[in-house]
C-alpha atoms as a PDB file:
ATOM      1  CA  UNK A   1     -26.708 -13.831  -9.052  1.00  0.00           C
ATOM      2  CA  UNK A   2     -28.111 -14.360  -5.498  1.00  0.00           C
ATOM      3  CA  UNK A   3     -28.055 -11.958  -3.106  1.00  0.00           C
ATOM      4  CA  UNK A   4     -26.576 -13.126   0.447  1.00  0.00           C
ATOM      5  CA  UNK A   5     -27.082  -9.934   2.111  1.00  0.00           C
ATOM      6  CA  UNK A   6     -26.529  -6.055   2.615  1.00  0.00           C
ATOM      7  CA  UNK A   7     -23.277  -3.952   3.965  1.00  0.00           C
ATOM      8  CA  UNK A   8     -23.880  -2.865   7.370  1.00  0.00           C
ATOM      9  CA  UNK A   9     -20.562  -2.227   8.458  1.00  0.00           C
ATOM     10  CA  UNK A  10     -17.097  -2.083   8.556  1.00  0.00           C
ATOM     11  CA  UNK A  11     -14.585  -3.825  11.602  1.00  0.00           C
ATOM     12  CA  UNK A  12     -11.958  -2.254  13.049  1.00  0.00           C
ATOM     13  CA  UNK A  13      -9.803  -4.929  11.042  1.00  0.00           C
ATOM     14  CA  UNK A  14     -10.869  -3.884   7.708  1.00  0.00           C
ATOM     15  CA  UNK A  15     -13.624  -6.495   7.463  1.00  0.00           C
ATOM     16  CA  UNK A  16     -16.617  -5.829   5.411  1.00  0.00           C
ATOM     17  CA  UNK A  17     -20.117  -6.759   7.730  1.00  0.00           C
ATOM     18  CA  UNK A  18     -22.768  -8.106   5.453  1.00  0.00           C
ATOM     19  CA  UNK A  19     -26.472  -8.375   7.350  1.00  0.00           C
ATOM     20  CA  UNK A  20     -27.015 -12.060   5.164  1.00  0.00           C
ATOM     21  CA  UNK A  21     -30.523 -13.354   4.025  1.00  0.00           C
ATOM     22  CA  UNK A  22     -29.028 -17.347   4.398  1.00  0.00           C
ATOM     23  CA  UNK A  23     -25.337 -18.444   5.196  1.00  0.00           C
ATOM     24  CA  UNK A  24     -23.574 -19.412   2.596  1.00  0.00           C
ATOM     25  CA  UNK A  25     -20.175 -21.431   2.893  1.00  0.00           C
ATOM     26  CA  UNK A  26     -17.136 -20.312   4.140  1.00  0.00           C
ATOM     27  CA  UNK A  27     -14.766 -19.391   1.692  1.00  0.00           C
ATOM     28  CA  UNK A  28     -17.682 -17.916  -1.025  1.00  0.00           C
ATOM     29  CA  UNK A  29     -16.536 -14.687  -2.991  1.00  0.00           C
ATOM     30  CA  UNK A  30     -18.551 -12.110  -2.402  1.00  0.00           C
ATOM     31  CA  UNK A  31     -19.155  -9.823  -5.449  1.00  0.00           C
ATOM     32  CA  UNK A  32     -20.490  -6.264  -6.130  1.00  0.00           C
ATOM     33  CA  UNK A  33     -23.450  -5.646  -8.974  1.00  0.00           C
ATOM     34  CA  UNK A  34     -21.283  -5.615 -11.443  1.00  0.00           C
ATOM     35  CA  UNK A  35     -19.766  -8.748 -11.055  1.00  0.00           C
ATOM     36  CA  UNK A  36     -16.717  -7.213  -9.167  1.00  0.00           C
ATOM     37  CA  UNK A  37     -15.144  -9.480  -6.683  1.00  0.00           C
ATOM     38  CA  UNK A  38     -15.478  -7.585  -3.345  1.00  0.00           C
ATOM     39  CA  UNK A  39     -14.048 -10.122  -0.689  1.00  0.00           C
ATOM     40  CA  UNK A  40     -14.185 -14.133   1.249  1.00  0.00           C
ATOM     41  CA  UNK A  41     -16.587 -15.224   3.151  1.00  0.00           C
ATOM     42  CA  UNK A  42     -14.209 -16.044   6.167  1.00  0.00           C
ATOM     43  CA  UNK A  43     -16.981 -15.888   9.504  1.00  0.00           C
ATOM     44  CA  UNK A  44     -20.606 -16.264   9.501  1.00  0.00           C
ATOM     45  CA  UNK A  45     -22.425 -15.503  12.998  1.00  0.00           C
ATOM     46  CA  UNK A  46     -25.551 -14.828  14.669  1.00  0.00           C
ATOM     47  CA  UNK A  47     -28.430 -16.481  14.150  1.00  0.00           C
ATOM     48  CA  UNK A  48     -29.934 -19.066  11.582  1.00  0.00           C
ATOM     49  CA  UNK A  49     -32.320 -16.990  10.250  1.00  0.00           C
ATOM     50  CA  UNK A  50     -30.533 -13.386  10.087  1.00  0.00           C
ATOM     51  CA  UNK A  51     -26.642 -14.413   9.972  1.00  0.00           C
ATOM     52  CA  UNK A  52     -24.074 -11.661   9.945  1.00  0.00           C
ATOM     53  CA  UNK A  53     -21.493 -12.586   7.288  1.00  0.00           C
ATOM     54  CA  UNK A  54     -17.889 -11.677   7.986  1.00  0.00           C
ATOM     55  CA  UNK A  55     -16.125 -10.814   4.711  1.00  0.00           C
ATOM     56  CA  UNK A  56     -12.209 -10.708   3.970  1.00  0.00           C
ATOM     57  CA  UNK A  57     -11.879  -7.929   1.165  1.00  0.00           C
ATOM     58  CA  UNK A  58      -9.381  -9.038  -1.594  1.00  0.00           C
ATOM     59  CA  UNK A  59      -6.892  -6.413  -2.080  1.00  0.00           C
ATOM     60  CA  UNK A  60      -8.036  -3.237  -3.430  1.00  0.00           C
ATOM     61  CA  UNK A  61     -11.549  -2.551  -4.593  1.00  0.00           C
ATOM     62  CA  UNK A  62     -12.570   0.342  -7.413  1.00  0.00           C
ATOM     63  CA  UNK A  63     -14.100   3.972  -6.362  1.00  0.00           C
ATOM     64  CA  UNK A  64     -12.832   2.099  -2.207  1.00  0.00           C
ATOM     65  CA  UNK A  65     -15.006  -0.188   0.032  1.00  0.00           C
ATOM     66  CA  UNK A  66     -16.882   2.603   1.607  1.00  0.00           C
ATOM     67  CA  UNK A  67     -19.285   3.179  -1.928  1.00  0.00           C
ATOM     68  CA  UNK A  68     -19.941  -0.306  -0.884  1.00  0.00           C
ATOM     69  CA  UNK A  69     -22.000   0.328   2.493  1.00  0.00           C
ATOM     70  CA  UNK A  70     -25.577  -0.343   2.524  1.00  0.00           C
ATOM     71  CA  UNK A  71     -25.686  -1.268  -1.343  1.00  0.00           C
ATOM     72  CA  UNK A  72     -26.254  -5.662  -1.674  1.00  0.00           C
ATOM     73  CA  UNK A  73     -23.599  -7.908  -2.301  1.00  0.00           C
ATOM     74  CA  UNK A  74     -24.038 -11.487  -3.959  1.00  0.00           C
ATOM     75  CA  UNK A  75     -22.267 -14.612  -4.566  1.00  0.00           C
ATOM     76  CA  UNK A  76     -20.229 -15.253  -7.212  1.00  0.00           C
ATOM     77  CA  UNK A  77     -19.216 -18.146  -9.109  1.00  0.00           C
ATOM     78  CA  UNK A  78     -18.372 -21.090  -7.215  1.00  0.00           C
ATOM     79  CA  UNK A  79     -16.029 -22.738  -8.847  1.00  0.00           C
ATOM     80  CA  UNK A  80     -16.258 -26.470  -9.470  1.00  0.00           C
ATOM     81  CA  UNK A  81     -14.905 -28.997  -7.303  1.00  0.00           C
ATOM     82  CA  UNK A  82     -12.436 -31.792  -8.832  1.00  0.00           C
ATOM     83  CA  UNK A  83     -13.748 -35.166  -8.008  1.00  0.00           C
ATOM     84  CA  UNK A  84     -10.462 -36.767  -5.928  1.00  0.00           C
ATOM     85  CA  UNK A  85      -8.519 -38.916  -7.890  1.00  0.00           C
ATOM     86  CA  UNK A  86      -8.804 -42.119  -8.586  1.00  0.00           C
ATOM     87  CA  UNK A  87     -12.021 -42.311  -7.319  1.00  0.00           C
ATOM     88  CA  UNK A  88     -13.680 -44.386  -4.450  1.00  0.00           C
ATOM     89  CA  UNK A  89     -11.425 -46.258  -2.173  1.00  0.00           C
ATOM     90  CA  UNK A  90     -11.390 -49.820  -2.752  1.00  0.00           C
ATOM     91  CA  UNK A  91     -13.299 -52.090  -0.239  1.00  0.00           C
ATOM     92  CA  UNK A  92     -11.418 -54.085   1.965  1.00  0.00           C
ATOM     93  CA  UNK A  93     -11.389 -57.974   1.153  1.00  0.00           C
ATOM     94  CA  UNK A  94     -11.073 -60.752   3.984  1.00  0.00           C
ATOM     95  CA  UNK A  95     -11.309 -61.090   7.691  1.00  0.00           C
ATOM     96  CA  UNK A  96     -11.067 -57.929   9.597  1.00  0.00           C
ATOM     97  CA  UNK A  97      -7.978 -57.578  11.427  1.00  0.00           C
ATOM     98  CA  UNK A  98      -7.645 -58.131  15.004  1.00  0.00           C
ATOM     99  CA  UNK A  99      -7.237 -54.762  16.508  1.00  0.00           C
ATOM    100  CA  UNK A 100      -5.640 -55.722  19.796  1.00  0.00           C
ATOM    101  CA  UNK A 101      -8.706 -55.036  21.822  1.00  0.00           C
ATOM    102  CA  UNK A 102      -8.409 -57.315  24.897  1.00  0.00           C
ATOM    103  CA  UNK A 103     -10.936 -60.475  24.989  1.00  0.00           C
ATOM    104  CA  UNK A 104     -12.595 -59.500  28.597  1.00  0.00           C
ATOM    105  CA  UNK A 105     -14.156 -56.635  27.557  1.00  0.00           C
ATOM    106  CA  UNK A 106     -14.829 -54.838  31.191  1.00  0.00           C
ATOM    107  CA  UNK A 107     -17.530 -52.333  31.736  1.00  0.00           C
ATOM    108  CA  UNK A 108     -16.082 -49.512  33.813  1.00  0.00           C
ATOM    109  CA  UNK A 109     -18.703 -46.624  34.563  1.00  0.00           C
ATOM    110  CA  UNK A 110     -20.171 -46.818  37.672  1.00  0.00           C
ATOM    111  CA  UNK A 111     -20.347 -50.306  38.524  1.00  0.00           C
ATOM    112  CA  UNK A 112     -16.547 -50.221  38.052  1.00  0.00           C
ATOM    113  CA  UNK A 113     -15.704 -53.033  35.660  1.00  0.00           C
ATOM    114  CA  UNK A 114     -14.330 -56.217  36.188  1.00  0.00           C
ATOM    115  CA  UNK A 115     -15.578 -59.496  34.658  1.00  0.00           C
ATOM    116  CA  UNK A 116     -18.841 -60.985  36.410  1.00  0.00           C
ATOM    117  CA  UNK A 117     -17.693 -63.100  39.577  1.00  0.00           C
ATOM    118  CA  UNK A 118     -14.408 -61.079  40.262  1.00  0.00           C
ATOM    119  CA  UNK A 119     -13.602 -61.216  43.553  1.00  0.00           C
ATOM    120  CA  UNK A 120     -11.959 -57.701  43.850  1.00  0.00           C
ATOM    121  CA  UNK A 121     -14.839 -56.016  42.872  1.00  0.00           C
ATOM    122  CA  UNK A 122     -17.197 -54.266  45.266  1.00  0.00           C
ATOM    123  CA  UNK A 123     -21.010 -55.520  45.387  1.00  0.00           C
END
């Protein structure tokens, strides 16, 4: 198990603050020492080196979330993604479509577009 971090605090909203050692991704179950499932990893903030970790508890926890302040949490298992099905899209065959782009293909910016030579525009 790899630690992300320590309990620092609790929000007003009943989310656990973990002080993390790196960020993991969003979504991450947290777990206790013994392998409990403590919460989601919903926010990470702060900065790169020192993020705080924003953690959605899941439902009710053993002995209550308090025993759980200043004691490490880790990640658990991430479960394995599905590779999408059917694989890799085909490539596309033939000419690329026309994508009704006009042929003049004016500039606009500063010099305020036009072709070259048009007599409306400003010199």
């Amino acid at each position: 198990m790899r630690s992300i971090g320590k309990v620092v605090n609790f929000s007003s909203s009943g989310s656990i603050i973990v002080k993390g050692t790196f960020a993991p991704r969003i979504g991450s179950t947290a777990v206790d020492k013994r392998s409990s499932p403590v919460g989601k990893v919903v926010r990470i903030t702060g900065p790169v080196n020192g993020p705080y970790l924003i953690v959605k508890p899941l439902g009710d926890y053993p002995g209550g979330l308090m025993r759980l302040l200043g004691h490490p949490v880790y990640l658990g298992q991430e479960l394995q993604r599905r590779p999408r099905e059917g694989g890799r899209r085909p490539q596309r065959t033939g000419p690329r479509q026309d994508r009704g782009r006009p042929e003049i293909r004016g500039g606009g910016g500063r010099s305020g577009g036009g072709r070259k030579g048009d007599p409306r525009k400003r010199r």
